[in-house]
PDB file of N, CA and C in Angstrom:
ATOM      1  N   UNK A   1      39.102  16.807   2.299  1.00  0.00           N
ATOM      2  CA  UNK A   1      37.666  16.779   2.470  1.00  0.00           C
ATOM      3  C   UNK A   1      37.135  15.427   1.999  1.00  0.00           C
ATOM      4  N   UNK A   2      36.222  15.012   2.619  1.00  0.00           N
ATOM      5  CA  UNK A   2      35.807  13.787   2.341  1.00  0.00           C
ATOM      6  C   UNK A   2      34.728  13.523   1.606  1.00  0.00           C
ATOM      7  N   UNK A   3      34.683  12.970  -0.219  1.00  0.00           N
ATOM      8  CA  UNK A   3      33.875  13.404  -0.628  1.00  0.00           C
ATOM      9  C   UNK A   3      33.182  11.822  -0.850  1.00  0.00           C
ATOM     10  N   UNK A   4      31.788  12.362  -0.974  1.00  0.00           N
ATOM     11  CA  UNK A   4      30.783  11.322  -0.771  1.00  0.00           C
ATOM     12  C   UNK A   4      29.955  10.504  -2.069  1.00  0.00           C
ATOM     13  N   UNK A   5      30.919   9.782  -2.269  1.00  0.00           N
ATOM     14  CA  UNK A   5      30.570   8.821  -3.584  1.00  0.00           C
ATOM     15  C   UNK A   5      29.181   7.703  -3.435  1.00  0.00           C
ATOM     16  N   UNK A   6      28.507   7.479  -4.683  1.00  0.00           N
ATOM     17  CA  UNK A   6      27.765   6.479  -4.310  1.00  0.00           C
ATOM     18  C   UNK A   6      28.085   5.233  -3.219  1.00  0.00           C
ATOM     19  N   UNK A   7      29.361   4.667  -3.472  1.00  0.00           N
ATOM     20  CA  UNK A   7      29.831   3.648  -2.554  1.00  0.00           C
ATOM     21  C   UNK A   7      29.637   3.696  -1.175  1.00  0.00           C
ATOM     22  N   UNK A   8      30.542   4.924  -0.744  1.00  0.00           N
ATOM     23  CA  UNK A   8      30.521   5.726   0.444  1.00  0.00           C
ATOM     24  C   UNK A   8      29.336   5.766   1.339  1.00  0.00           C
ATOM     25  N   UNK A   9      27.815   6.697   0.542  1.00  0.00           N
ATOM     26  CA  UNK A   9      26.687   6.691   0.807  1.00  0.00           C
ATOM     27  C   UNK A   9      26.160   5.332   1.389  1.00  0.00           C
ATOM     28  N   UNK A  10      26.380   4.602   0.038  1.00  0.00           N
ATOM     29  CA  UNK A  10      25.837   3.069   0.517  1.00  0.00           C
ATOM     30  C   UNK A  10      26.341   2.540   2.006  1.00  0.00           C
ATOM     31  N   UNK A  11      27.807   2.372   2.178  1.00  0.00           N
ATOM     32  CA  UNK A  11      28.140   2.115   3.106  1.00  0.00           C
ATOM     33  C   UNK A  11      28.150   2.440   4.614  1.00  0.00           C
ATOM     34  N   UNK A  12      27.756   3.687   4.819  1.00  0.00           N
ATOM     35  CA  UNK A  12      27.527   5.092   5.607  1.00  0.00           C
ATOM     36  C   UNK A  12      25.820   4.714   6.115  1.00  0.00           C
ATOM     37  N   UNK A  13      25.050   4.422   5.038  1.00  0.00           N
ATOM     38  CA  UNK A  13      23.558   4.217   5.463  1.00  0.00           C
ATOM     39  C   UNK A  13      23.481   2.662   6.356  1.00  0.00           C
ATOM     40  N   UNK A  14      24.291   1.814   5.213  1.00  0.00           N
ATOM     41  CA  UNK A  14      24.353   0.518   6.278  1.00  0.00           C
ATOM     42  C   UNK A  14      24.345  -0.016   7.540  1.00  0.00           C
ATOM     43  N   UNK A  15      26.026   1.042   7.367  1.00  0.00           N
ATOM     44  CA  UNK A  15      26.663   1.409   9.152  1.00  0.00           C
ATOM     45  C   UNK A  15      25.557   2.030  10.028  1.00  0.00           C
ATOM     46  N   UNK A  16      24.688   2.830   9.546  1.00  0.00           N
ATOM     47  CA  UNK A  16      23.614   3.194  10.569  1.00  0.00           C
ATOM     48  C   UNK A  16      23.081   2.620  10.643  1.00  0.00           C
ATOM     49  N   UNK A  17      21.825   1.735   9.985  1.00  0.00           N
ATOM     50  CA  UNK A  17      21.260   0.967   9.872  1.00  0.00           C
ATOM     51  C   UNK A  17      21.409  -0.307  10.887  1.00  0.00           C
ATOM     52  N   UNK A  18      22.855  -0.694  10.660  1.00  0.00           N
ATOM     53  CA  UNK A  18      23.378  -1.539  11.824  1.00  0.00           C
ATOM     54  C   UNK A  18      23.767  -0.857  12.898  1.00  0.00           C
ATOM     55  N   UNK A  19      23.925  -0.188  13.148  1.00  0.00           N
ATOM     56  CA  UNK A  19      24.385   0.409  14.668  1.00  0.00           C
ATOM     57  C   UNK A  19      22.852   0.379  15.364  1.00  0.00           C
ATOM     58  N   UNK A  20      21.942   1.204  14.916  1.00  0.00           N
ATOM     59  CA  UNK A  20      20.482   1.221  15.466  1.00  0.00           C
ATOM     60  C   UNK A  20      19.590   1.037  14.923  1.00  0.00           C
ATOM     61  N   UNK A  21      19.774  -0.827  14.365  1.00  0.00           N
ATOM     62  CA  UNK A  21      18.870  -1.751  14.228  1.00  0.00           C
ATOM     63  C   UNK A  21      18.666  -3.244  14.772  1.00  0.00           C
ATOM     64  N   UNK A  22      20.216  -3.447  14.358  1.00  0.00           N
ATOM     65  CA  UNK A  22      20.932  -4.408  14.834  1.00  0.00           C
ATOM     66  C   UNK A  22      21.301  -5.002  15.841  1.00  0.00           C
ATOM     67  N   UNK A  23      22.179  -3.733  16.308  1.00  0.00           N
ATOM     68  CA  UNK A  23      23.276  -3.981  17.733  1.00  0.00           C
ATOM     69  C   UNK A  23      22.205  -3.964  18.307  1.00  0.00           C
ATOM     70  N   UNK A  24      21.338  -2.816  18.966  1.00  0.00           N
ATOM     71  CA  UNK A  24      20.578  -2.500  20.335  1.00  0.00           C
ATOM     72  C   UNK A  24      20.331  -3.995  20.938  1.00  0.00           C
ATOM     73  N   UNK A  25      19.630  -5.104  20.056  1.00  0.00           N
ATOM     74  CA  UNK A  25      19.122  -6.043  20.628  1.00  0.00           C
ATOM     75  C   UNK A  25      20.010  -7.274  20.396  1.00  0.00           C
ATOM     76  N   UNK A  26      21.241  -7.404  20.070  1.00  0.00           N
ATOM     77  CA  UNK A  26      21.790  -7.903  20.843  1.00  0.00           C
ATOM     78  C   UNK A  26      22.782  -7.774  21.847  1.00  0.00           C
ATOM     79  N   UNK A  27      22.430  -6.643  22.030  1.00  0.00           N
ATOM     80  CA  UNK A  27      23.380  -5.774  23.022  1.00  0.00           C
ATOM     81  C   UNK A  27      22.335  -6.249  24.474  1.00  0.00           C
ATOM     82  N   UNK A  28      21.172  -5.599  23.696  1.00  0.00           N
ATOM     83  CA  UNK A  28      20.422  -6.132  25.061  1.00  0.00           C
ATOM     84  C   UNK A  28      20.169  -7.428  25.697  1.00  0.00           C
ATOM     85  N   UNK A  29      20.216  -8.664  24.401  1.00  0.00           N
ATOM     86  CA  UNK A  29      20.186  -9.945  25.163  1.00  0.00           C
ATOM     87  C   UNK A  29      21.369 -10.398  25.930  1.00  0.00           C
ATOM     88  N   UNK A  30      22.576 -10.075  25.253  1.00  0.00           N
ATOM     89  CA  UNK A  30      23.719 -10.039  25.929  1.00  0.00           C
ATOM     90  C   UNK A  30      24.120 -10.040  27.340  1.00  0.00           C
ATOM     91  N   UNK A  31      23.058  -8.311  27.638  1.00  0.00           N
ATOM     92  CA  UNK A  31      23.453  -7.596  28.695  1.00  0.00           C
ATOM     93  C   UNK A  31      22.242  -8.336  29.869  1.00  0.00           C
ATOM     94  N   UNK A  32      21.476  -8.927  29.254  1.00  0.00           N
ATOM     95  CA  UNK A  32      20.766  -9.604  30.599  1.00  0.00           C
ATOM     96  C   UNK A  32      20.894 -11.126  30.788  1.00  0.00           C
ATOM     97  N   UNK A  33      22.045 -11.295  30.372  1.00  0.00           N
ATOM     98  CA  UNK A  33      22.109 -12.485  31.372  1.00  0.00           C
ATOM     99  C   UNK A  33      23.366 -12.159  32.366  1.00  0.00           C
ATOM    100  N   UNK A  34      23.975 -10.958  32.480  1.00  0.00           N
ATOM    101  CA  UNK A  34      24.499 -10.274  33.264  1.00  0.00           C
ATOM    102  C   UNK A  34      24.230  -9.335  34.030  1.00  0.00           C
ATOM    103  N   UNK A  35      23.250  -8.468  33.619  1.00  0.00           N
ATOM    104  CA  UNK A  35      22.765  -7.344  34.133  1.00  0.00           C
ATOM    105  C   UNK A  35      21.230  -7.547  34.721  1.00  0.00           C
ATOM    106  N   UNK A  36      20.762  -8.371  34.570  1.00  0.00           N
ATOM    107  CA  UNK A  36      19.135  -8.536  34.796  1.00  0.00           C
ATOM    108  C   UNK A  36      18.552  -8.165  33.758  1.00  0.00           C
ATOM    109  N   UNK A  37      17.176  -7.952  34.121  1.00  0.00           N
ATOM    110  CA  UNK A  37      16.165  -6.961  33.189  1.00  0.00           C
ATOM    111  C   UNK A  37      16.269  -5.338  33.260  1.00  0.00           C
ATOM    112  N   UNK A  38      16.080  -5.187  32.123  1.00  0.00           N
ATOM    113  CA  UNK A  38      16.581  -3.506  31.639  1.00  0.00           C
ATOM    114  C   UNK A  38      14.765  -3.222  32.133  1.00  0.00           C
ATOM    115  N   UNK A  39      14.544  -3.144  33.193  1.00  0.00           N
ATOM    116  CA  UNK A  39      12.836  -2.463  33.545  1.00  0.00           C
ATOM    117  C   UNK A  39      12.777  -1.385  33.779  1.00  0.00           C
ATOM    118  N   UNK A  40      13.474  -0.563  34.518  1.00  0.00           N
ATOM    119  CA  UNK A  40      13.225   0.729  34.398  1.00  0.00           C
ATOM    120  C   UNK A  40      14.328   1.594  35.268  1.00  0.00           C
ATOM    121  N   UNK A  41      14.455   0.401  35.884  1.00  0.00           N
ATOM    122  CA  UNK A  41      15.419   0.940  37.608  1.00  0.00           C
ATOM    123  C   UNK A  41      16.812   0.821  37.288  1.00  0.00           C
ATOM    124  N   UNK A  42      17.832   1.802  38.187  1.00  0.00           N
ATOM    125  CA  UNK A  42      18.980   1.181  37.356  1.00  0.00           C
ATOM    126  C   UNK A  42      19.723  -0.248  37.183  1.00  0.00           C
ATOM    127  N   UNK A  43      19.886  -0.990  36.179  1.00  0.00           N
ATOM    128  CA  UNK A  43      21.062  -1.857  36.145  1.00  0.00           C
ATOM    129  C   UNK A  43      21.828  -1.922  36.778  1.00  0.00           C
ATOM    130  N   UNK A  44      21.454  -3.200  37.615  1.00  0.00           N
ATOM    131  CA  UNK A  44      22.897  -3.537  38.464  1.00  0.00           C
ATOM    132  C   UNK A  44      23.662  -5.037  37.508  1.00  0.00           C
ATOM    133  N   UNK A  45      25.317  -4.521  36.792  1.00  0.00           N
ATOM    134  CA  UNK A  45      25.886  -5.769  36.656  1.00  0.00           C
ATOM    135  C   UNK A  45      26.895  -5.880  37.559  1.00  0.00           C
ATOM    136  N   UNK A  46      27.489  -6.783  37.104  1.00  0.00           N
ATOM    137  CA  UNK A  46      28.344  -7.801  38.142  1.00  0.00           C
ATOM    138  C   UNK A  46      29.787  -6.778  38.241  1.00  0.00           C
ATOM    139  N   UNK A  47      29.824  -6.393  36.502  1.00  0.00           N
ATOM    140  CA  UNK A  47      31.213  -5.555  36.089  1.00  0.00           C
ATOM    141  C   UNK A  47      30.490  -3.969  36.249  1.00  0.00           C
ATOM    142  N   UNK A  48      31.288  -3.185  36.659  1.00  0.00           N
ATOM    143  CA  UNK A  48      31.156  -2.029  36.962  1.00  0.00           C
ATOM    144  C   UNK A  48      31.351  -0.913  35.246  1.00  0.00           C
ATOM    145  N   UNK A  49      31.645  -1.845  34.504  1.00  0.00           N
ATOM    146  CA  UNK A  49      32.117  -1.607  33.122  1.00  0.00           C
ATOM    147  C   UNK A  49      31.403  -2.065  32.323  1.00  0.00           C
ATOM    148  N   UNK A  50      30.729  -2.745  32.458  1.00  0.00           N
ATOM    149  CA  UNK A  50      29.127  -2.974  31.749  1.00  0.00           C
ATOM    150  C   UNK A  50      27.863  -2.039  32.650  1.00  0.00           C
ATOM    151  N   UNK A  51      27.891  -1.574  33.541  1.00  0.00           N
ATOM    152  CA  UNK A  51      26.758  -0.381  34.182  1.00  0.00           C
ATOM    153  C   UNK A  51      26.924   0.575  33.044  1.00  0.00           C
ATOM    154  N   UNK A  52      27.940   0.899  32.688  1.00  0.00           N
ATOM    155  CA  UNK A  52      27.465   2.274  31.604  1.00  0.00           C
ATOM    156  C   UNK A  52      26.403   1.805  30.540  1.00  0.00           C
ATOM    157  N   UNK A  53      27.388   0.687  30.223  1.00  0.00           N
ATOM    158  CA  UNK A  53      26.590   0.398  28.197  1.00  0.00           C
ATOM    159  C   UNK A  53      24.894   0.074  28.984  1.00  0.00           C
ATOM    160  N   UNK A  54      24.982  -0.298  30.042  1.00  0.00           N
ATOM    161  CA  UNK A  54      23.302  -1.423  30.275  1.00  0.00           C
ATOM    162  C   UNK A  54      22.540   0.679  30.648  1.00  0.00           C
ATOM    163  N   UNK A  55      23.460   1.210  31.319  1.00  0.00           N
ATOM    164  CA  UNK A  55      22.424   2.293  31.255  1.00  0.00           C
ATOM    165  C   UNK A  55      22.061   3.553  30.274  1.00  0.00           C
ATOM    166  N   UNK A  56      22.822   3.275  29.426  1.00  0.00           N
ATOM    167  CA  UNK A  56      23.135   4.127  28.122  1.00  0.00           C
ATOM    168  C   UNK A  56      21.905   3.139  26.891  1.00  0.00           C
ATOM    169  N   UNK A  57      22.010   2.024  27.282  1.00  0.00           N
ATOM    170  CA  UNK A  57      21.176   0.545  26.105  1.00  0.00           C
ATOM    171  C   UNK A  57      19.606   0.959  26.764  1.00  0.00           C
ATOM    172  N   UNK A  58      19.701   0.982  28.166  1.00  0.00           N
ATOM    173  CA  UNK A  58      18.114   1.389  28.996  1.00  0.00           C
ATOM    174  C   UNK A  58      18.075   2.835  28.344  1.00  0.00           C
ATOM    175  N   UNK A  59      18.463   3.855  28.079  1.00  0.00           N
ATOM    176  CA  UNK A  59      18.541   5.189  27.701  1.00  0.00           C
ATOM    177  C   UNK A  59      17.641   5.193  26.237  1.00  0.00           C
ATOM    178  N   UNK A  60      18.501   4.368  25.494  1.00  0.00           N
ATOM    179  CA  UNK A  60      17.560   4.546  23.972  1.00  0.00           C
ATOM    180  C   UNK A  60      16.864   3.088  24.054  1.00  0.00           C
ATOM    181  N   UNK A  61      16.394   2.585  24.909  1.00  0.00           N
ATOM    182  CA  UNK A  61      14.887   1.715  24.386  1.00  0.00           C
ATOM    183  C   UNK A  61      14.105   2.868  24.662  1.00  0.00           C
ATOM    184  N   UNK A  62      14.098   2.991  25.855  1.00  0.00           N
ATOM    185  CA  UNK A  62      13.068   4.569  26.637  1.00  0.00           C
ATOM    186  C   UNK A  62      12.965   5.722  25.570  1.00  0.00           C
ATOM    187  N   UNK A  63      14.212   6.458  24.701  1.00  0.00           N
ATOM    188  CA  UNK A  63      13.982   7.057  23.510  1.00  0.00           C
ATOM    189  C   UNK A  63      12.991   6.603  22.657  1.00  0.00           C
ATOM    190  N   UNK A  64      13.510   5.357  22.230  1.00  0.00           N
ATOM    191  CA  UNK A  64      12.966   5.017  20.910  1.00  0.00           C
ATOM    192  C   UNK A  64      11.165   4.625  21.349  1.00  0.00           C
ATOM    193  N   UNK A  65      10.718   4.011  22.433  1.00  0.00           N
ATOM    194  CA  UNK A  65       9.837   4.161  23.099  1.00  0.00           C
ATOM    195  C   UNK A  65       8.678   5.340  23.758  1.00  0.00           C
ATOM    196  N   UNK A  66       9.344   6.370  23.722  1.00  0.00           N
ATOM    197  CA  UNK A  66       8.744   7.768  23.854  1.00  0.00           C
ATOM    198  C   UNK A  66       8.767   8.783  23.230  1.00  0.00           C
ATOM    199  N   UNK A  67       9.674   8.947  22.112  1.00  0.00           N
ATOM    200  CA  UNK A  67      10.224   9.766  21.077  1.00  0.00           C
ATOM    201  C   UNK A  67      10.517   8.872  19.756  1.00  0.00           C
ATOM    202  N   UNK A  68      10.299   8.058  19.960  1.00  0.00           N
ATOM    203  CA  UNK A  68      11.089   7.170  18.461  1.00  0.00           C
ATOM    204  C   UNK A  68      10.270   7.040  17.321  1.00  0.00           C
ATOM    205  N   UNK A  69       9.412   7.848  17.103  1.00  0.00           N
ATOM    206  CA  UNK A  69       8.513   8.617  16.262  1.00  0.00           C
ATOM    207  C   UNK A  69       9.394  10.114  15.477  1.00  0.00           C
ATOM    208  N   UNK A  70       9.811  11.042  16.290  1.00  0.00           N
ATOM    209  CA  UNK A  70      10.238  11.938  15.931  1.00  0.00           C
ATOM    210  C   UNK A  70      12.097  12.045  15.445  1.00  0.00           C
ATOM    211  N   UNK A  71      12.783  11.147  16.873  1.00  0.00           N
ATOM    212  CA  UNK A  71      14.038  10.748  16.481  1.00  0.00           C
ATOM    213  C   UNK A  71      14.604   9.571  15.831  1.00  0.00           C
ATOM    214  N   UNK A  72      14.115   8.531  16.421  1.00  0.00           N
ATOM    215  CA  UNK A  72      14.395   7.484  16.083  1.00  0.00           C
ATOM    216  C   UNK A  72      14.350   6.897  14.566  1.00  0.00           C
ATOM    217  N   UNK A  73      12.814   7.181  14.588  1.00  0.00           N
ATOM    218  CA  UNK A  73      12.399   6.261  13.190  1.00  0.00           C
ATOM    219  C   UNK A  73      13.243   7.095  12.277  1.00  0.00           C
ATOM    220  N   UNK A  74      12.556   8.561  11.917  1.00  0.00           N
ATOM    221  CA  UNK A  74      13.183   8.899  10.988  1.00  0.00           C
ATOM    222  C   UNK A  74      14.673   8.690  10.083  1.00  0.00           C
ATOM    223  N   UNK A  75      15.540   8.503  11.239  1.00  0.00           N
ATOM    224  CA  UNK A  75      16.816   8.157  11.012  1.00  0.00           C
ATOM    225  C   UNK A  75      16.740   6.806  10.417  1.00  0.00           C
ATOM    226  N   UNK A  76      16.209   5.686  10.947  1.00  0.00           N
ATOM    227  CA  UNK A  76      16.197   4.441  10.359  1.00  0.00           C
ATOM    228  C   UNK A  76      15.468   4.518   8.985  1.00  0.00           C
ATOM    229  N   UNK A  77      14.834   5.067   8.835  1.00  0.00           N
ATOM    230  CA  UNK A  77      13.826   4.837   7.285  1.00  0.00           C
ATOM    231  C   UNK A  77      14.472   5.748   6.338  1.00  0.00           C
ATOM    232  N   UNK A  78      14.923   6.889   6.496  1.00  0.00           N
ATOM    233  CA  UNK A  78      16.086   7.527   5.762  1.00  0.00           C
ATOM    234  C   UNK A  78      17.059   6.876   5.396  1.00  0.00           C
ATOM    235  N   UNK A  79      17.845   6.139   6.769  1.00  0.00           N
ATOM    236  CA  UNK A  79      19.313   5.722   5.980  1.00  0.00           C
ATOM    237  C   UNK A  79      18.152   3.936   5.266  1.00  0.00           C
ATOM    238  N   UNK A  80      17.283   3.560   5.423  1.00  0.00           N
ATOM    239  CA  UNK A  80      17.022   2.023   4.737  1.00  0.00           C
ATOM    240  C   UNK A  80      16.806   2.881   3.259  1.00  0.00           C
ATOM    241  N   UNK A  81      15.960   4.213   3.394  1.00  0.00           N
ATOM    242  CA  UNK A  81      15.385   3.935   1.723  1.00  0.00           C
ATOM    243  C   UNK A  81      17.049   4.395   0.973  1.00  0.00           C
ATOM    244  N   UNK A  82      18.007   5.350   1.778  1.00  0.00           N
ATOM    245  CA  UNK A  82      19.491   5.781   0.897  1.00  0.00           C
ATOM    246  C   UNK A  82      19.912   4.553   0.428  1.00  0.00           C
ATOM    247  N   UNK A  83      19.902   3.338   1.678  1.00  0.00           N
ATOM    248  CA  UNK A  83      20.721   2.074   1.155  1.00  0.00           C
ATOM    249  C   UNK A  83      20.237   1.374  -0.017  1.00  0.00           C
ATOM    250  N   UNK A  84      18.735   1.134   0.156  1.00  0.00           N
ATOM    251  CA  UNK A  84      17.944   0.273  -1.011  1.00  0.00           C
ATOM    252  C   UNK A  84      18.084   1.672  -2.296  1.00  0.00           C
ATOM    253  N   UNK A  85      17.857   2.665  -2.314  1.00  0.00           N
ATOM    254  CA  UNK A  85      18.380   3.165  -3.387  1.00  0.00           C
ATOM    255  C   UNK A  85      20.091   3.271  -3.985  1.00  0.00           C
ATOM    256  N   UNK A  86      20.814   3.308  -3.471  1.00  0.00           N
ATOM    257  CA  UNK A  86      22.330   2.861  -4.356  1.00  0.00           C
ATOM    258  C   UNK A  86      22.146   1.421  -4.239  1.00  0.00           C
ATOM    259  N   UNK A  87      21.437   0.283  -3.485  1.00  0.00           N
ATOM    260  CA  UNK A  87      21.507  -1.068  -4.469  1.00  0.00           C
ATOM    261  C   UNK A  87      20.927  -1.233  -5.437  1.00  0.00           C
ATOM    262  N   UNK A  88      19.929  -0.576  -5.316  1.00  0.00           N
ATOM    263  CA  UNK A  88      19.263  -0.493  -6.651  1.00  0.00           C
ATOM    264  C   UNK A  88      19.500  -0.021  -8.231  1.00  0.00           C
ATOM    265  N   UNK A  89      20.178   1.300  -7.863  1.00  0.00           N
ATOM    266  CA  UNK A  89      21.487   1.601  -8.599  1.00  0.00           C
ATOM    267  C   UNK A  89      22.501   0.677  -9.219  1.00  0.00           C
ATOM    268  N   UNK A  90      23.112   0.038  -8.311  1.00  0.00           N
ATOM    269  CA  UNK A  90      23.888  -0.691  -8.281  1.00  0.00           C
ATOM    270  C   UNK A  90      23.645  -1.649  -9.739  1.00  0.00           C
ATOM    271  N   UNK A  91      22.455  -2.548  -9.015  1.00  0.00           N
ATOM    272  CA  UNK A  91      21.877  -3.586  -9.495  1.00  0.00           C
ATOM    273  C   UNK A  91      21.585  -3.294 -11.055  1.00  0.00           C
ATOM    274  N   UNK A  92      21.040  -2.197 -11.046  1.00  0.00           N
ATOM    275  CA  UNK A  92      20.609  -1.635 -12.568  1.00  0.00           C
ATOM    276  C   UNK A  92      21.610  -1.566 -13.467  1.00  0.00           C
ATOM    277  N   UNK A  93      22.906  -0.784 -12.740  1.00  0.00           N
ATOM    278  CA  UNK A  93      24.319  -0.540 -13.674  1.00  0.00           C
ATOM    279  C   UNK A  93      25.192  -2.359 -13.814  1.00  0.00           C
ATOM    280  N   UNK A  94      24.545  -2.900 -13.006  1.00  0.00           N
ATOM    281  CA  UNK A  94      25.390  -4.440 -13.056  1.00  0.00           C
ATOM    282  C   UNK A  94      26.601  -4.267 -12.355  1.00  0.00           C
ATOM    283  N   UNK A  95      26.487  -2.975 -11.797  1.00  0.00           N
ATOM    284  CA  UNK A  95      28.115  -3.511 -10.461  1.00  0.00           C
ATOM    285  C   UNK A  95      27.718  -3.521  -9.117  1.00  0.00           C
ATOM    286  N   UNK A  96      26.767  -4.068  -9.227  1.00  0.00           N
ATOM    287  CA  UNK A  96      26.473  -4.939  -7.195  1.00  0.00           C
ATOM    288  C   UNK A  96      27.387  -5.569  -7.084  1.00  0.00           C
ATOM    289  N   UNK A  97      28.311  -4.901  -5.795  1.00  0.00           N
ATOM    290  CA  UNK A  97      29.174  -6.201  -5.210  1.00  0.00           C
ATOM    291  C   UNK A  97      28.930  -7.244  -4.444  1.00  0.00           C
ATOM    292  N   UNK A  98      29.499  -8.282  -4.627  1.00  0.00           N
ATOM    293  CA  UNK A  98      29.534  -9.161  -3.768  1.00  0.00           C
ATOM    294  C   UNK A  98      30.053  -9.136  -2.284  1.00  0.00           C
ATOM    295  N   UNK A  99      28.702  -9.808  -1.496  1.00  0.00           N
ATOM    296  CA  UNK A  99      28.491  -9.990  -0.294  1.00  0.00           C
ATOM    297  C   UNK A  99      29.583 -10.846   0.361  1.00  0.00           C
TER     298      UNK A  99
END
């Protein structure tokens, strides 16, 4: 069983944090100088293997855009305040690791 240590936590909130904060937009600048503009219609790229990610990347702007009040945010402001609380932790006990 996988048990969930301060460290863990910290690291776990991060990883979200970066997955859907981070990536989306440069996923998306990425994807349009291959794919066009993500406007509404489907993505046409060049690779038939970039159509998924460009219509899955069009999928959650449109989420986070119409729902990202109820799904979205929450998730992001949860895992920011978990992270800033074990650094804070951290910081207090004097074992912040190095970056």
């Amino acid at each position: 069983m996988l048990k969930l240590n301060p460290r863990r936590c910290e690291v776990l909130s991060d990883s979200i944090l970066g997955l859907l904060v981070v990536l989306p937009p440069f996923t998306l600048i990425a994807l349009m100088y291959d794919c066009g503009h993500l406007d509404g219609r489907d993505p046409v790229c060049s690779s038939p293997a970039l159509q998924g990610i460009a219509s899955f990347l069009q999928g959650m702007i449109l989420l986070t855009a119409f729902g990202g009040f109820v799904v979205y945010l929450p998730i992001v402001i949860g895992a920011y305040i978990n992270s800033t609380r074990y650094k804070y932790r951290a910081w207090k006990a004097g074992t912040l690791r190095k970056l």
